[in-house]
N, C-alpha and C. Protein backbone atom coordinates (compact mmCIF):
# COMPACT_ATOMS: atom_id res chain seq x y z
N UNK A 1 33.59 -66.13 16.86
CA UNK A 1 35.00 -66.12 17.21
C UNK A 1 35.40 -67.50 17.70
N UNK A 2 36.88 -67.79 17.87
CA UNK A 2 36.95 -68.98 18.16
C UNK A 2 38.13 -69.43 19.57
N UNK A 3 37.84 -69.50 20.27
CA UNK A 3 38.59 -69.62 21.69
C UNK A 3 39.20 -71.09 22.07
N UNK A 4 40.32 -71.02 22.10
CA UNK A 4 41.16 -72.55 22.74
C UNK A 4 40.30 -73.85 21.16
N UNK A 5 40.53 -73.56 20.31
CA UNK A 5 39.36 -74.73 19.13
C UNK A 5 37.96 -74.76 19.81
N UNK A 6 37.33 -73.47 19.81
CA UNK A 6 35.91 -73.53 20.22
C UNK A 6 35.18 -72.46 20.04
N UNK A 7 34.27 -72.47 19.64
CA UNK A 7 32.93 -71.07 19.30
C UNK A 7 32.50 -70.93 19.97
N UNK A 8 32.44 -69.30 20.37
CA UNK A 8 31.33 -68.73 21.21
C UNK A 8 30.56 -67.78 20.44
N UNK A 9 29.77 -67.42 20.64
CA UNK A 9 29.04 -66.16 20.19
C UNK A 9 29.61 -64.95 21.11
N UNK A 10 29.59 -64.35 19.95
CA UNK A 10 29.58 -62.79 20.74
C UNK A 10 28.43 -61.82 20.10
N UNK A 11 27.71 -60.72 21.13
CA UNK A 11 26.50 -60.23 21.20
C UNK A 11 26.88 -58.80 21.67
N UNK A 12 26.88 -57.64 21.02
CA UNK A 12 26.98 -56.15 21.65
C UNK A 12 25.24 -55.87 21.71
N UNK A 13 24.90 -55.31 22.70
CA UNK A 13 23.78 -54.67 23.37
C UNK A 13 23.98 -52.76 23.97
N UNK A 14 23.01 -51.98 23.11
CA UNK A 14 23.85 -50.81 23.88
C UNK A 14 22.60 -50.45 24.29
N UNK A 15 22.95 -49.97 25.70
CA UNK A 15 22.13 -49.45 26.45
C UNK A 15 22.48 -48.24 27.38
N UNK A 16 21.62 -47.28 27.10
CA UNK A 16 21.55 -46.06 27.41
C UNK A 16 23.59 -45.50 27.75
N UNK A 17 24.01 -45.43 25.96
CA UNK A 17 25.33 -45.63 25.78
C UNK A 17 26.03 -45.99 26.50
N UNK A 18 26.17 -47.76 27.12
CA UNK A 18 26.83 -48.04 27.77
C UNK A 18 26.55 -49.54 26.64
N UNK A 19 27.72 -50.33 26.25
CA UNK A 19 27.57 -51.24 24.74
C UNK A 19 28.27 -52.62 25.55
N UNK A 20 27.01 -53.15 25.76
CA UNK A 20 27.69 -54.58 26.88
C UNK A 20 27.81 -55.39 25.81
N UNK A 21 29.15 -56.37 26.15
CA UNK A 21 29.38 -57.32 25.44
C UNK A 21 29.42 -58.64 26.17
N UNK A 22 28.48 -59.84 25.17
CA UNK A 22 28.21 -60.40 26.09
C UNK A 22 28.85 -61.57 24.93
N UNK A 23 28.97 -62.99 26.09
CA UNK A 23 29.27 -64.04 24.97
C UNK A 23 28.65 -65.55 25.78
N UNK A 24 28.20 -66.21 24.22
CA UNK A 24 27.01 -67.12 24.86
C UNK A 24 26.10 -66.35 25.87
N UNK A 25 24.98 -65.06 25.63
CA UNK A 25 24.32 -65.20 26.66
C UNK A 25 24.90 -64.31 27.98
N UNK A 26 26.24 -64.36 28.27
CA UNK A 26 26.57 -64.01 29.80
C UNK A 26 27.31 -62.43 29.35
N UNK A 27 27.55 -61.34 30.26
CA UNK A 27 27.42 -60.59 30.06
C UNK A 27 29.47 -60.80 30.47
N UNK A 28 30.15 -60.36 29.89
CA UNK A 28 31.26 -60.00 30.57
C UNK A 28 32.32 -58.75 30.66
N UNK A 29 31.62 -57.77 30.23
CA UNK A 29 32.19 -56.67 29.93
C UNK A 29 31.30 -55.63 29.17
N UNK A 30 31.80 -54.17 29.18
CA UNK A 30 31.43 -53.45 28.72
C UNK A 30 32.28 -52.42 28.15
N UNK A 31 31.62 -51.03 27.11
CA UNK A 31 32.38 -50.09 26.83
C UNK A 31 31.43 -49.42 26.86
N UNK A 32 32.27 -48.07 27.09
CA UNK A 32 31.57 -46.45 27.25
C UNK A 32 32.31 -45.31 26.76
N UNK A 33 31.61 -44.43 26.45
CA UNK A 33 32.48 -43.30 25.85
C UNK A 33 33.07 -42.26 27.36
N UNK A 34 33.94 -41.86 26.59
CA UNK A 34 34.83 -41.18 27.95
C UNK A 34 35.01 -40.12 27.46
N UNK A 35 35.95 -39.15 28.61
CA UNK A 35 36.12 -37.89 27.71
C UNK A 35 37.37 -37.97 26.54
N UNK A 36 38.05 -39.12 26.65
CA UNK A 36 39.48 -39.02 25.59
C UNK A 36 39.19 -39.91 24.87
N UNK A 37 38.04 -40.71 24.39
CA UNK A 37 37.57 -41.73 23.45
C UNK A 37 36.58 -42.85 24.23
N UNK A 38 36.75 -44.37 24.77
CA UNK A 38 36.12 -45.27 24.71
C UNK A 38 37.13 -45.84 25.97
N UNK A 39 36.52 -46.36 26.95
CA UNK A 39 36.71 -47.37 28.02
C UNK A 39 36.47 -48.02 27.84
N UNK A 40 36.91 -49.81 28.33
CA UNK A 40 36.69 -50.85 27.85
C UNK A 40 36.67 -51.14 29.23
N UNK A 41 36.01 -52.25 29.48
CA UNK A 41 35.85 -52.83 31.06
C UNK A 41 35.72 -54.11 30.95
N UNK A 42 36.09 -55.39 31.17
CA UNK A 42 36.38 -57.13 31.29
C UNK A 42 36.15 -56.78 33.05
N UNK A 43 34.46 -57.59 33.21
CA UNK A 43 34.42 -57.26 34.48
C UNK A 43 34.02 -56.06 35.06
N UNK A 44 34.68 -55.52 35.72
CA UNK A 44 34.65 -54.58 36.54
C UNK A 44 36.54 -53.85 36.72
N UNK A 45 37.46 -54.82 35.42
CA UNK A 45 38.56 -54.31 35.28
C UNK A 45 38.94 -53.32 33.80
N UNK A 46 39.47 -52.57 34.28
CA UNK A 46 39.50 -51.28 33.02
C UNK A 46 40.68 -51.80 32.20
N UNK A 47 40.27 -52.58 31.13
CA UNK A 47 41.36 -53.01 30.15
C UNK A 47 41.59 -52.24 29.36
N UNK A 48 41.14 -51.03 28.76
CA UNK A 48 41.47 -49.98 27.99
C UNK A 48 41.33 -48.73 28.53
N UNK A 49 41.93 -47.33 28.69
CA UNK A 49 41.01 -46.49 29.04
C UNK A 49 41.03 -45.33 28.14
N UNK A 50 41.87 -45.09 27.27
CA UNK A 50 41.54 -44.21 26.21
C UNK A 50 41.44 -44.81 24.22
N UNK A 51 40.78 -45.74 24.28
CA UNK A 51 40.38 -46.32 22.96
C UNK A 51 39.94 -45.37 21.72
N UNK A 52 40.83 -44.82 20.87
CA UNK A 52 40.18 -43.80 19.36
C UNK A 52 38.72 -44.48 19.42
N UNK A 53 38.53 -45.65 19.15
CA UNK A 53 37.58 -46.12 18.67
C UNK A 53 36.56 -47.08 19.75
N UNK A 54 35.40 -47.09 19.46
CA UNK A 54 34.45 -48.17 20.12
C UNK A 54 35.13 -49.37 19.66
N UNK A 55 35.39 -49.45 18.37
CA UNK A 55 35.13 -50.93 18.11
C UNK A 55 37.09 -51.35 19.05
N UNK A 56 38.00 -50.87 19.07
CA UNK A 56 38.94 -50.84 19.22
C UNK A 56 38.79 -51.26 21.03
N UNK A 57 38.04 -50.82 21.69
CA UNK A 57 37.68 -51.08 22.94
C UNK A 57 36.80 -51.97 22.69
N UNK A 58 36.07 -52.37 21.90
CA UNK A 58 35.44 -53.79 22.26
C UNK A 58 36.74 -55.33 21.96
N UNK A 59 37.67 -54.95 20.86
CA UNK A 59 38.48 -56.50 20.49
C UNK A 59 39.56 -56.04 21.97
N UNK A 60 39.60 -54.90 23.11
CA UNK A 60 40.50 -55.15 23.97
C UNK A 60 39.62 -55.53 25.03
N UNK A 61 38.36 -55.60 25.11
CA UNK A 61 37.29 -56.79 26.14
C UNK A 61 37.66 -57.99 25.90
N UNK A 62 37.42 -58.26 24.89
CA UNK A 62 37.05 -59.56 23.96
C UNK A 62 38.72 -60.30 23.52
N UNK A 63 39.84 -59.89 24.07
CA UNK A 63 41.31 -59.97 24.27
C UNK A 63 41.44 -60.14 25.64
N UNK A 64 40.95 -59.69 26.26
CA UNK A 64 40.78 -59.97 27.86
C UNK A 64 40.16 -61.26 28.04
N UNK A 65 39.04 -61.70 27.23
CA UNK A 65 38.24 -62.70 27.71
C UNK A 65 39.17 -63.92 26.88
N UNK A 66 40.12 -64.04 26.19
CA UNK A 66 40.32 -65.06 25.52
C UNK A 66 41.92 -65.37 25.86
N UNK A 67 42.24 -64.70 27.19
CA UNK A 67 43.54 -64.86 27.98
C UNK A 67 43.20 -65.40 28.77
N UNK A 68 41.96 -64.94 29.54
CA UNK A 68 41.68 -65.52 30.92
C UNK A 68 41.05 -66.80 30.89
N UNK A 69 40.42 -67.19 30.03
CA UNK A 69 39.25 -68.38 29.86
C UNK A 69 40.39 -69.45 29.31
């Protein structure tokens, strides 16, 4: 992906269904299934909380991280 003219990597890891997304290495968020679809979390802040989709809660992490940075 490409942030402000710059590449980072991005890396999903799921663990014991909880799908951290990390970039370069650092961990900055996560998603989990809920009872009305997929939570998205930037941090420890709930940027999504009823996502149809996983992947739909991961580009609203990963939308979080490319406002704030």
């Amino acid at each position: 992906m490409r942030k402000k003219n710059q590449n980072f990597n991005v890396e999903l890891i799921d663990n014991d269904g909880q799908t951290q997304v990390l970039i370069d290495n650092k961990q900055i968020g996560y998603v989990i299934a809920s009872d009305r679809g997929f939570s998205g979390y930037f941090g420890e802040q709930a940027v999504i909380n009823q996502a149809k989709t996983q992947d739909e809660a991961i580009q609203a992490v990963l939308s979080s991280f490319n406002l704030y940075q």
